[in-house]
Protein backbone atom coordinates (compact mmCIF):
# COMPACT_ATOMS: atom_id res chain seq x y z
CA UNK A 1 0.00 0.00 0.00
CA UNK A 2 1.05 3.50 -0.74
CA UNK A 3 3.79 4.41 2.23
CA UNK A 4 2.64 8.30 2.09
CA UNK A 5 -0.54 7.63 3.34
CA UNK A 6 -1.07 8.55 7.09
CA UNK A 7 -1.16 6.68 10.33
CA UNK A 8 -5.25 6.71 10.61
CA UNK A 9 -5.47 5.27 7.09
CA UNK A 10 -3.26 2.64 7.23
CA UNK A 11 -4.55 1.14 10.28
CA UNK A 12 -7.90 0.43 8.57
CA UNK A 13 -6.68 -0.13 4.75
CA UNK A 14 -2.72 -1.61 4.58
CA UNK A 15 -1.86 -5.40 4.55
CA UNK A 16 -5.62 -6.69 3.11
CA UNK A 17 -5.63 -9.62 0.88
CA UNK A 18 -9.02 -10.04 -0.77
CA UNK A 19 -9.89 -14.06 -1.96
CA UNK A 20 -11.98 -14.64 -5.03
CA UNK A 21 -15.02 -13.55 -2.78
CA UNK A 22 -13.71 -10.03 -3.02
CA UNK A 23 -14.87 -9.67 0.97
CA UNK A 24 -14.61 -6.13 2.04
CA UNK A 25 -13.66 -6.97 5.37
CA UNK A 26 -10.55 -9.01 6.45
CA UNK A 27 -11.30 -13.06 6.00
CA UNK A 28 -10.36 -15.55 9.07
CA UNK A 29 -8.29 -18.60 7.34
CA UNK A 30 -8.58 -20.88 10.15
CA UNK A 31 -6.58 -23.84 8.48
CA UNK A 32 -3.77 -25.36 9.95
CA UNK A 33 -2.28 -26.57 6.30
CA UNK A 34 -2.35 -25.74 2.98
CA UNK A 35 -3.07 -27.94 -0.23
CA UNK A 36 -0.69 -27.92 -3.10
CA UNK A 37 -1.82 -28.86 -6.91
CA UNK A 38 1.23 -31.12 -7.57
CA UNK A 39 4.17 -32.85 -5.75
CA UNK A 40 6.78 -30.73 -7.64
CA UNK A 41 4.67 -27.37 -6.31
CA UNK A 42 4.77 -28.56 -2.98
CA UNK A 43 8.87 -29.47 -2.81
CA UNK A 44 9.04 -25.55 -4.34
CA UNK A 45 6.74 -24.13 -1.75
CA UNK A 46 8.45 -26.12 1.48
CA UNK A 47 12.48 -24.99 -0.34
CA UNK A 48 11.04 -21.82 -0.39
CA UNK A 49 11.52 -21.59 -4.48
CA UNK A 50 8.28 -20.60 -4.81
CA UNK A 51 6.13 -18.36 -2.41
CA UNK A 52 3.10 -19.30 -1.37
CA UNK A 53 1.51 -20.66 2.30
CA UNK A 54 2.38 -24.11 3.65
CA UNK A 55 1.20 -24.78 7.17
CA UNK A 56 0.19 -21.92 9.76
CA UNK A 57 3.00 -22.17 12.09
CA UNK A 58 5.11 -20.25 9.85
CA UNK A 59 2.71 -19.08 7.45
CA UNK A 60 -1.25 -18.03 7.45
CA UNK A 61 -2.77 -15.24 5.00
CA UNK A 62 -5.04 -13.96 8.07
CA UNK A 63 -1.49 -13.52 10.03
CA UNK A 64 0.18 -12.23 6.85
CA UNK A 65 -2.43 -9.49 7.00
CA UNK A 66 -1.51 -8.29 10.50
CA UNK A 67 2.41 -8.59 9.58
CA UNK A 68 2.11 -5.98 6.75
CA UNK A 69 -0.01 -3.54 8.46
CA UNK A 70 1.74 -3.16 11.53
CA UNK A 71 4.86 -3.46 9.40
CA UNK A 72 3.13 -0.12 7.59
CA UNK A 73 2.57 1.15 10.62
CA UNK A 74 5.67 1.65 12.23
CA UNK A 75 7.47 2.37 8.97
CA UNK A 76 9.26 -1.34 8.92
CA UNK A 77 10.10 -3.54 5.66
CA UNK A 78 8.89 -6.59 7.40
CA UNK A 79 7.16 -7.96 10.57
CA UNK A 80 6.79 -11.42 12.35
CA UNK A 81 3.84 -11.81 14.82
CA UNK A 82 4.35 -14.04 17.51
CA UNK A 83 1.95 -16.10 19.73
CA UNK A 84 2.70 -13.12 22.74
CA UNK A 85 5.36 -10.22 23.95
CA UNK A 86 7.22 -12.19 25.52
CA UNK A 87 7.60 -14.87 23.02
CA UNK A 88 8.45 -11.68 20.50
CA UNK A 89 11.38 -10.74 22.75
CA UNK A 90 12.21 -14.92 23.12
CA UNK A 91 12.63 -14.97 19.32
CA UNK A 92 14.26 -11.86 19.24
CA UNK A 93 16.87 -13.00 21.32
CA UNK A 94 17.49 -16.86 19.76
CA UNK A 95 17.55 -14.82 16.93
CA UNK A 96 20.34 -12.11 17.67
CA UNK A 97 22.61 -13.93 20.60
CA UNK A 98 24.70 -17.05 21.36
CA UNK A 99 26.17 -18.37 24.45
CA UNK A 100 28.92 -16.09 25.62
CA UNK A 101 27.29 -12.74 23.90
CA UNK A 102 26.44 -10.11 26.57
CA UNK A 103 23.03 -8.32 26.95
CA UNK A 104 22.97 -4.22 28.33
CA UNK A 105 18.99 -3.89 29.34
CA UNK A 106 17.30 -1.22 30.72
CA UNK A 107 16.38 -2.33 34.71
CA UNK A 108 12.98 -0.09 34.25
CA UNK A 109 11.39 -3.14 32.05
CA UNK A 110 8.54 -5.61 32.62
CA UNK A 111 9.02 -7.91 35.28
CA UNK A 112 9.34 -10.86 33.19
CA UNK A 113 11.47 -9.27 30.78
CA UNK A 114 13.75 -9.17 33.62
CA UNK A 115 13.35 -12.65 34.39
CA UNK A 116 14.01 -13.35 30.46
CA UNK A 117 17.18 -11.88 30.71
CA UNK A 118 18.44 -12.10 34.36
CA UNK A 119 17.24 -15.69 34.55
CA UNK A 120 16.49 -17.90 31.24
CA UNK A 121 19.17 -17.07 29.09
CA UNK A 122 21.78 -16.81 31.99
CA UNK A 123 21.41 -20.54 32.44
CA UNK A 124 22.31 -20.91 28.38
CA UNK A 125 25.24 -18.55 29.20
CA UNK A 126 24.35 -15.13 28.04
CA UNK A 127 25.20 -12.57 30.57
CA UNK A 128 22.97 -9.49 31.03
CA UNK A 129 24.32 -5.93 32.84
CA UNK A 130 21.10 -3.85 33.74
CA UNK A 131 21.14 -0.41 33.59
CA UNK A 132 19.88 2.66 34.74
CA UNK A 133 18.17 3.32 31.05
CA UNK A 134 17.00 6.70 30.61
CA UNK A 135 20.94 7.48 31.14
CA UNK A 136 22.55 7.66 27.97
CA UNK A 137 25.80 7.04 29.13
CA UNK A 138 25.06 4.18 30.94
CA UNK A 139 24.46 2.59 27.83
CA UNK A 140 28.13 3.54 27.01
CA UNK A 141 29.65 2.37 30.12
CA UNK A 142 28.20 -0.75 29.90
CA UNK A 143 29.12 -1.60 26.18
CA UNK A 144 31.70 -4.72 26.35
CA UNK A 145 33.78 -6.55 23.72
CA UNK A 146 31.32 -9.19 23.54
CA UNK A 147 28.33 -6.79 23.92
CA UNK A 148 25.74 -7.49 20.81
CA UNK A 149 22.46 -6.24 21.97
CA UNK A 150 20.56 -3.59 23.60
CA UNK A 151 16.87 -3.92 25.15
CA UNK A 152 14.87 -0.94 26.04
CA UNK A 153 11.60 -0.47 26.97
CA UNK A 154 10.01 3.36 26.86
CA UNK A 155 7.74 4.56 28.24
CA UNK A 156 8.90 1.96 30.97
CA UNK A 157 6.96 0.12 33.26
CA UNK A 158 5.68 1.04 35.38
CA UNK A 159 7.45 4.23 36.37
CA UNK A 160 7.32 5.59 32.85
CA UNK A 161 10.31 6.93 31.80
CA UNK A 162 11.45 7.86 28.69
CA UNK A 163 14.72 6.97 27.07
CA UNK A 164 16.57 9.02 24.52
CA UNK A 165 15.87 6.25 21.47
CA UNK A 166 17.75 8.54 19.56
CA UNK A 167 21.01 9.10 21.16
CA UNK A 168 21.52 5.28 22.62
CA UNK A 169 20.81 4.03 18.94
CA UNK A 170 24.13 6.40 17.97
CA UNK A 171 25.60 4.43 21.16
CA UNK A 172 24.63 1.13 19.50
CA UNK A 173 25.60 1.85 15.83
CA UNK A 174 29.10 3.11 17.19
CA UNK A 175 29.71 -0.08 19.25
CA UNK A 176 27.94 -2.20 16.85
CA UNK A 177 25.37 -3.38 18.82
CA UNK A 178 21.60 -4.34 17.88
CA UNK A 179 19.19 -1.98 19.15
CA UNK A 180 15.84 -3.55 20.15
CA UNK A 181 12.95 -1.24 21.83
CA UNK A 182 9.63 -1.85 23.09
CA UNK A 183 6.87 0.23 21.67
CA UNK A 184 3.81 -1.65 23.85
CA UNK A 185 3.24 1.65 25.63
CA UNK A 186 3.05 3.92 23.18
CA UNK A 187 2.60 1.52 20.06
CA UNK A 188 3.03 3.33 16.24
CA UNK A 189 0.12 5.96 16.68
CA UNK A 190 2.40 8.03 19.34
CA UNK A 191 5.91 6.58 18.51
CA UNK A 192 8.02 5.02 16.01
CA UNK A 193 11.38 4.10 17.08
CA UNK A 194 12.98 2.60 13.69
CA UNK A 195 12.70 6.53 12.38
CA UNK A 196 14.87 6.98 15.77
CA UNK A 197 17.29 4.80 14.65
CA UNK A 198 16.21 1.55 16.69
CA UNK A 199 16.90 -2.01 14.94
CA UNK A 200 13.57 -3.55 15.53
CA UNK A 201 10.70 -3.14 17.74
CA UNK A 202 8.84 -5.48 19.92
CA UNK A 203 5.21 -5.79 20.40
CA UNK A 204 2.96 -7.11 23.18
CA UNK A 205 0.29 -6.98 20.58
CA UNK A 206 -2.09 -8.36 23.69
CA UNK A 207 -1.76 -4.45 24.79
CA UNK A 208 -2.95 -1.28 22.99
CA UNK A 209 -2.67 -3.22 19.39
CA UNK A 210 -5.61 -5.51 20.40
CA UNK A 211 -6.95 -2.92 22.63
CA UNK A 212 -9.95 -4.43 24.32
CA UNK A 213 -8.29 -6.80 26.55
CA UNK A 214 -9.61 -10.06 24.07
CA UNK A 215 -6.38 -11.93 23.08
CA UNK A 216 -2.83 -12.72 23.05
CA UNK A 217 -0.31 -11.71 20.23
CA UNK A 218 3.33 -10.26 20.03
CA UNK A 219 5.18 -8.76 16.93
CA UNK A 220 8.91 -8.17 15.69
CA UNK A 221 9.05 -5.26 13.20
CA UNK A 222 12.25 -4.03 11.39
CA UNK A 223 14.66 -4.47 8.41
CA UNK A 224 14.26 -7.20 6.84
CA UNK A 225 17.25 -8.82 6.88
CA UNK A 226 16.97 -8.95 10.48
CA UNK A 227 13.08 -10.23 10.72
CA UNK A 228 12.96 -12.41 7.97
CA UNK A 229 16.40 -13.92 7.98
CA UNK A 230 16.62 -13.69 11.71
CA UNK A 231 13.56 -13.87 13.83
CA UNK A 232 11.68 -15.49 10.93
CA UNK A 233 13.88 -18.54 11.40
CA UNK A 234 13.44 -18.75 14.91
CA UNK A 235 9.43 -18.81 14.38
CA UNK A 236 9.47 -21.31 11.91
CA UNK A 237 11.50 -23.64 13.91
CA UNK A 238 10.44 -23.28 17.37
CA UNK A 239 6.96 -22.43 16.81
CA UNK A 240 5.84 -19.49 18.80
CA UNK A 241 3.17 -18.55 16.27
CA UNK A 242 0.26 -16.76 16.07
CA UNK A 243 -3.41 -18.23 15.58
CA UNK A 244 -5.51 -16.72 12.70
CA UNK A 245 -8.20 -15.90 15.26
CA UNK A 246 -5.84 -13.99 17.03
CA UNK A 247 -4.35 -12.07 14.18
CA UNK A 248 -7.97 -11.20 12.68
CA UNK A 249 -8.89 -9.90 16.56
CA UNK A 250 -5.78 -7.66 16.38
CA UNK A 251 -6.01 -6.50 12.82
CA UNK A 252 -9.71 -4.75 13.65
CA UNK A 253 -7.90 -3.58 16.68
CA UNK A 254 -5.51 -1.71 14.57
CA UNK A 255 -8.51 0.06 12.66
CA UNK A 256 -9.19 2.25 16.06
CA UNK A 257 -5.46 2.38 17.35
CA UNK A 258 -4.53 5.99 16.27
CA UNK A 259 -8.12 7.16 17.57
CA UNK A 260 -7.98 5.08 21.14
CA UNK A 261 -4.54 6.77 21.49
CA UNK A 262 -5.40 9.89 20.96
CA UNK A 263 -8.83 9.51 23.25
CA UNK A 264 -6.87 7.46 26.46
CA UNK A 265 -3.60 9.79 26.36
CA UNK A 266 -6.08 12.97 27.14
CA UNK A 267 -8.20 11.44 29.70
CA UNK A 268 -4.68 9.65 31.29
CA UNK A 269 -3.46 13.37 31.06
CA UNK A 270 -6.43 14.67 33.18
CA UNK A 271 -6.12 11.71 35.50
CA UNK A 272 -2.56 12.61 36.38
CA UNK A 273 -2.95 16.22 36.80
CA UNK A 274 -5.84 15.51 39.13
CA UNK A 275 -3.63 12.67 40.87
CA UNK A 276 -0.28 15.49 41.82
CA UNK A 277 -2.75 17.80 43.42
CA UNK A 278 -4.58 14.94 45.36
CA UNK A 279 -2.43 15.53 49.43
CA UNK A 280 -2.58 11.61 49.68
CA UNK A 281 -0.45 11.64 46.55
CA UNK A 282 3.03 11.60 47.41
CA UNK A 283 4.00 11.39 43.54
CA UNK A 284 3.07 11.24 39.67
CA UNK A 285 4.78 9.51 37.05
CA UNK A 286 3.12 10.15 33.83
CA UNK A 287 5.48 11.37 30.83
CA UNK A 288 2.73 14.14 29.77
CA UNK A 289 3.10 16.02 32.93
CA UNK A 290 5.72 19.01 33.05
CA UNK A 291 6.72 17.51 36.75
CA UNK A 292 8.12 14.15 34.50
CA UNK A 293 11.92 15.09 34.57
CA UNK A 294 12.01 13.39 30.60
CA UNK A 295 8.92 15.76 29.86
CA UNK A 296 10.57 17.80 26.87
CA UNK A 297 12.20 14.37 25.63
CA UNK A 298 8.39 12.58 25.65
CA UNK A 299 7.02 15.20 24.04
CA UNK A 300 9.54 15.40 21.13
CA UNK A 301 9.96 11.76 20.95
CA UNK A 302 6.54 11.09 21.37
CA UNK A 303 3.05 12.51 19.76
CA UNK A 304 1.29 12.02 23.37
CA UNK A 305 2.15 10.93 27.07
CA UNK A 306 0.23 7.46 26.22
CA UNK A 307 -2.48 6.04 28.31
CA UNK A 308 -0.27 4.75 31.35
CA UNK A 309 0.55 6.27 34.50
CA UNK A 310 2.03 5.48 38.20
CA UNK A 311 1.58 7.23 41.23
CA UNK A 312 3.01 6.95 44.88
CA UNK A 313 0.37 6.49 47.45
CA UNK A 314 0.88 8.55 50.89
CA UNK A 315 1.37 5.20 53.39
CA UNK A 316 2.52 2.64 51.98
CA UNK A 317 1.41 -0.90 50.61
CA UNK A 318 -1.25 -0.64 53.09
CA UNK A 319 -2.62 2.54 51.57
CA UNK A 320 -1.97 1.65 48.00
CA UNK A 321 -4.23 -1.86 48.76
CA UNK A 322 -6.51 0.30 50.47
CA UNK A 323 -7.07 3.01 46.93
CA UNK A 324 -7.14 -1.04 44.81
CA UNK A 325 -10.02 -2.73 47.48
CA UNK A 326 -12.20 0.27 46.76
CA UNK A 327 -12.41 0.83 43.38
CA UNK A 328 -15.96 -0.18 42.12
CA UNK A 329 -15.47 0.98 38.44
CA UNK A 330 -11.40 0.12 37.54
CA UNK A 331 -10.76 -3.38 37.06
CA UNK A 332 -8.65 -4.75 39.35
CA UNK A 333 -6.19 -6.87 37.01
CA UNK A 334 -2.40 -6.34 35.96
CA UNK A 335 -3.40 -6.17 32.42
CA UNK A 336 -3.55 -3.27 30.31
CA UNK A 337 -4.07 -1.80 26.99
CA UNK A 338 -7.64 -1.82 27.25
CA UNK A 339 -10.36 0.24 26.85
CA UNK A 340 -11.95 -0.72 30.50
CA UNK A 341 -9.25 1.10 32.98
CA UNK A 342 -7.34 -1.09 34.98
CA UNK A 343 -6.02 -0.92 38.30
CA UNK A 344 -2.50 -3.18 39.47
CA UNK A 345 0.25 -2.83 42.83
CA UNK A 346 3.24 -3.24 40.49
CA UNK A 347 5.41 -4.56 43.91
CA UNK A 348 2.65 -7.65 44.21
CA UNK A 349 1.95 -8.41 40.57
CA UNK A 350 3.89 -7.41 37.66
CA UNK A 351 7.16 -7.09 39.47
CA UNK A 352 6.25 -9.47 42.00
CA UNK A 353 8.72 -11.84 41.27
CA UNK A 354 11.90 -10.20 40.94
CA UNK A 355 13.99 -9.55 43.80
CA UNK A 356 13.65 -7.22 46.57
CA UNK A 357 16.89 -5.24 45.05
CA UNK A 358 15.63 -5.49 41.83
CA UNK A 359 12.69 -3.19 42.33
CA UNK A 360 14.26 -1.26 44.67
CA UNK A 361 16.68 -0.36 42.05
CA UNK A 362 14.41 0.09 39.25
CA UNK A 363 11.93 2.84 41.59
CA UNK A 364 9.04 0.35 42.73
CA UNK A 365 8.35 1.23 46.01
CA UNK A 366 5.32 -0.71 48.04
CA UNK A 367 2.90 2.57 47.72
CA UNK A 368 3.01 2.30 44.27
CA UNK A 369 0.07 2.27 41.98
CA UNK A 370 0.24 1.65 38.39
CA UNK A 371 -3.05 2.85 36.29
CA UNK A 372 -3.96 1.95 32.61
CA UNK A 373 -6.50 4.50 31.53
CA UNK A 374 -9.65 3.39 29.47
CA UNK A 375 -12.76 5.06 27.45
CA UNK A 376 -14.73 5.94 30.78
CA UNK A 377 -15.50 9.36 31.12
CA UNK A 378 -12.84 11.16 33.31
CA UNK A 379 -15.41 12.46 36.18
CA UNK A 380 -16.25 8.74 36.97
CA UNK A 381 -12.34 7.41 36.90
CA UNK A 382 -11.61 10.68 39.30
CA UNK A 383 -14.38 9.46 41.58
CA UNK A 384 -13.60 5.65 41.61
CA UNK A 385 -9.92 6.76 43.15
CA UNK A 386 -10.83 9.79 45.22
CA UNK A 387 -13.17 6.65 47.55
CA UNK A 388 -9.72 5.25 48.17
CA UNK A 389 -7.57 8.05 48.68
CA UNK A 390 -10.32 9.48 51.18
């Protein structure tokens, strides 16, 4: 499809293959194979001599739809959509690394992501430094001989801060290093970190892609020489794929992203600013607010603040349990993304199980409160906390 067209338009129109139907919406290929009109057609198609689908772990046209819009999207040659996020970072990494290669990852990252690199591929001996991320040269100091990827997640979570994309990815290029960056927070309608100068991006397509909280999905986006003769690989092999159900779900998700954006970055913006004049509010991290100490970076890097924010309940884990038990209208859940607010104590869920030190270093303190803003109107999400806070 025509790369000049904008954001909005692509999101409802790039990446559709019509069948001899000529359907006007997206059709669902729920098939697990393919048939093939000869033998010689079918040794072609499995060499890869001649294009064409062969069995849905590796290859579906309903997934093929999703790859090349959200390729479009963020401005990518190619895209591989995984079965989640985390199994997008997984391939990402049996992709890029080998045992002995060293990891620098930004310690203000999803719990598990932490757990990915701290824990998992440790044991297959690739070492990981964590770093204080939003420092630029942190990612310098860290930088080794055997050093051949970076990981960063902005907007992170849950404390939201913002990383200079830019300047680490003249950090990475200079060392030689892969640059890999998260978009789930923001997601292409507010950011789009290859024009930055990242390597590839990472989706939790579960989040804001989806954006009603209905299924699981994860995407790799970039060059692609890196996708397809990288990550591709590790898909097609291990098998972390995508359903066609899921794919179609995520692909009408994408026909609202840029407007759900838009719509949950204002009312998250109103939340905050209610939330730092609140006196049982000891603190507000939201990258929209001037208070943010990465505000000008956000707001260059970024189109909006996004629909996420934190804030540090006066009293501890008590208090903060207190503001969760009496919410009648946010839905108490760590997920987010969604167009129903949610509600989460980052310390007991998300980041649960790291270490003590772990989210001590990375900001999580036990009064904090992490808050996904939805569709409601503002007035009711105001009222819904203020029972808490007392």
């Amino acid at each position: 499809m025509n790369d000049t067209f904008e954001l909005a338009t692509l999101g409802v129109r790039a990446g559709q293959l019509r069948t001899e139907f000529n359907e006007h919406a997206e059709a669902l290929f729920l098939t697990s194979s393919f048939v093939f009109d000869s033998a010689a057609q079918a040794a072609a198609r499995f060499s890869g001599a001649e294009e064409g689908f062969v069995y849905s772990r590796f290859g579906n046209p309903t997934v093929s739809m999703l790859q090349t819009r959200l390729a479009a999207l963020e401005g990518a040659e190619a895209c591989v959509a995984t079965a989640t996020g985390m199994s997008a970072i997984l391939a990402t990494a049996l992709a890029l690394l080998k045992q002995g290669d060293h990891v620098v990852c930004s310690s203000a990252v999803f719990g598990t992501t932490v757990q990915l690199f701290g824990g998992l591929l440790a044991r297959f001996g690739i070492d990981t430094t964590f770093i204080r991320g939003h420092e630029v040269e942190a990612w310098s100091r860290a930088v080794r001989p055997d050093t051949r990827l970076f990981f960063l997640e902005t907007p992170s979570n849950p404390l939201t801060e913002v990383a200079d994309i830019a300047a680490i990815a003249t950090v990475a290029k200079r060392a030689g290093v892969t640059l890999v960056v998260d978009n789930c927070f923001c997601t292409p309608a507010l950011q789009r970190p290859l024009e930055l100068g990242a390597d590839l991006v990472v989706h939790s397509a579960t989040k804001y892609l989806d954006g009603q909280g209905r299924v699981m999905g994860g995407a790799v986006v970039g060059s692609r020489a890196l996708v397809m003769d990288g990550v591709y690989g590790v898909l097609r092999t291990a098998g972390p794929a995508l359903s066609p159900f899921n794919a179609w779900v995520i692909l009408k998700g994408l026909e609202t992203l840029a407007l759900r954006m838009q719509a949950q970055s204002s009312g998250a913006l109103a939340l905050a600013q209610w939330l730092e004049a609140h006196p049982q509010v000891a603190r507000v991290y939201y990258p929209g607010l001037q208070s943010h100490p990465q505000h000008a970076l956000a707001m260059r890097q970024q189109k909006a603040g996004g629909a996420v924010l934190s804030f540090d309940v006066v009293g501890g884990k008590e208090a903060a349990w207190r503001v969760i038990d009496a919410t009648r209208l946010i839905s108490i859940t760590a997920n987010l993304g969604d167009v129903k607010s949610t509600i989460t104590h980052p310390a007991s869920t998300t980041h649960g199980r790291i270490s003590a030190e772990a989210r001590a270093a990375a900001g999580i303190g036990d009064g904090l409160l992490r808050v996904a803003v939805g569709l409601e109107a503002g007035v009711d999400l105001r009222a819904d906390l203020a029972r808490g806070l007392g």
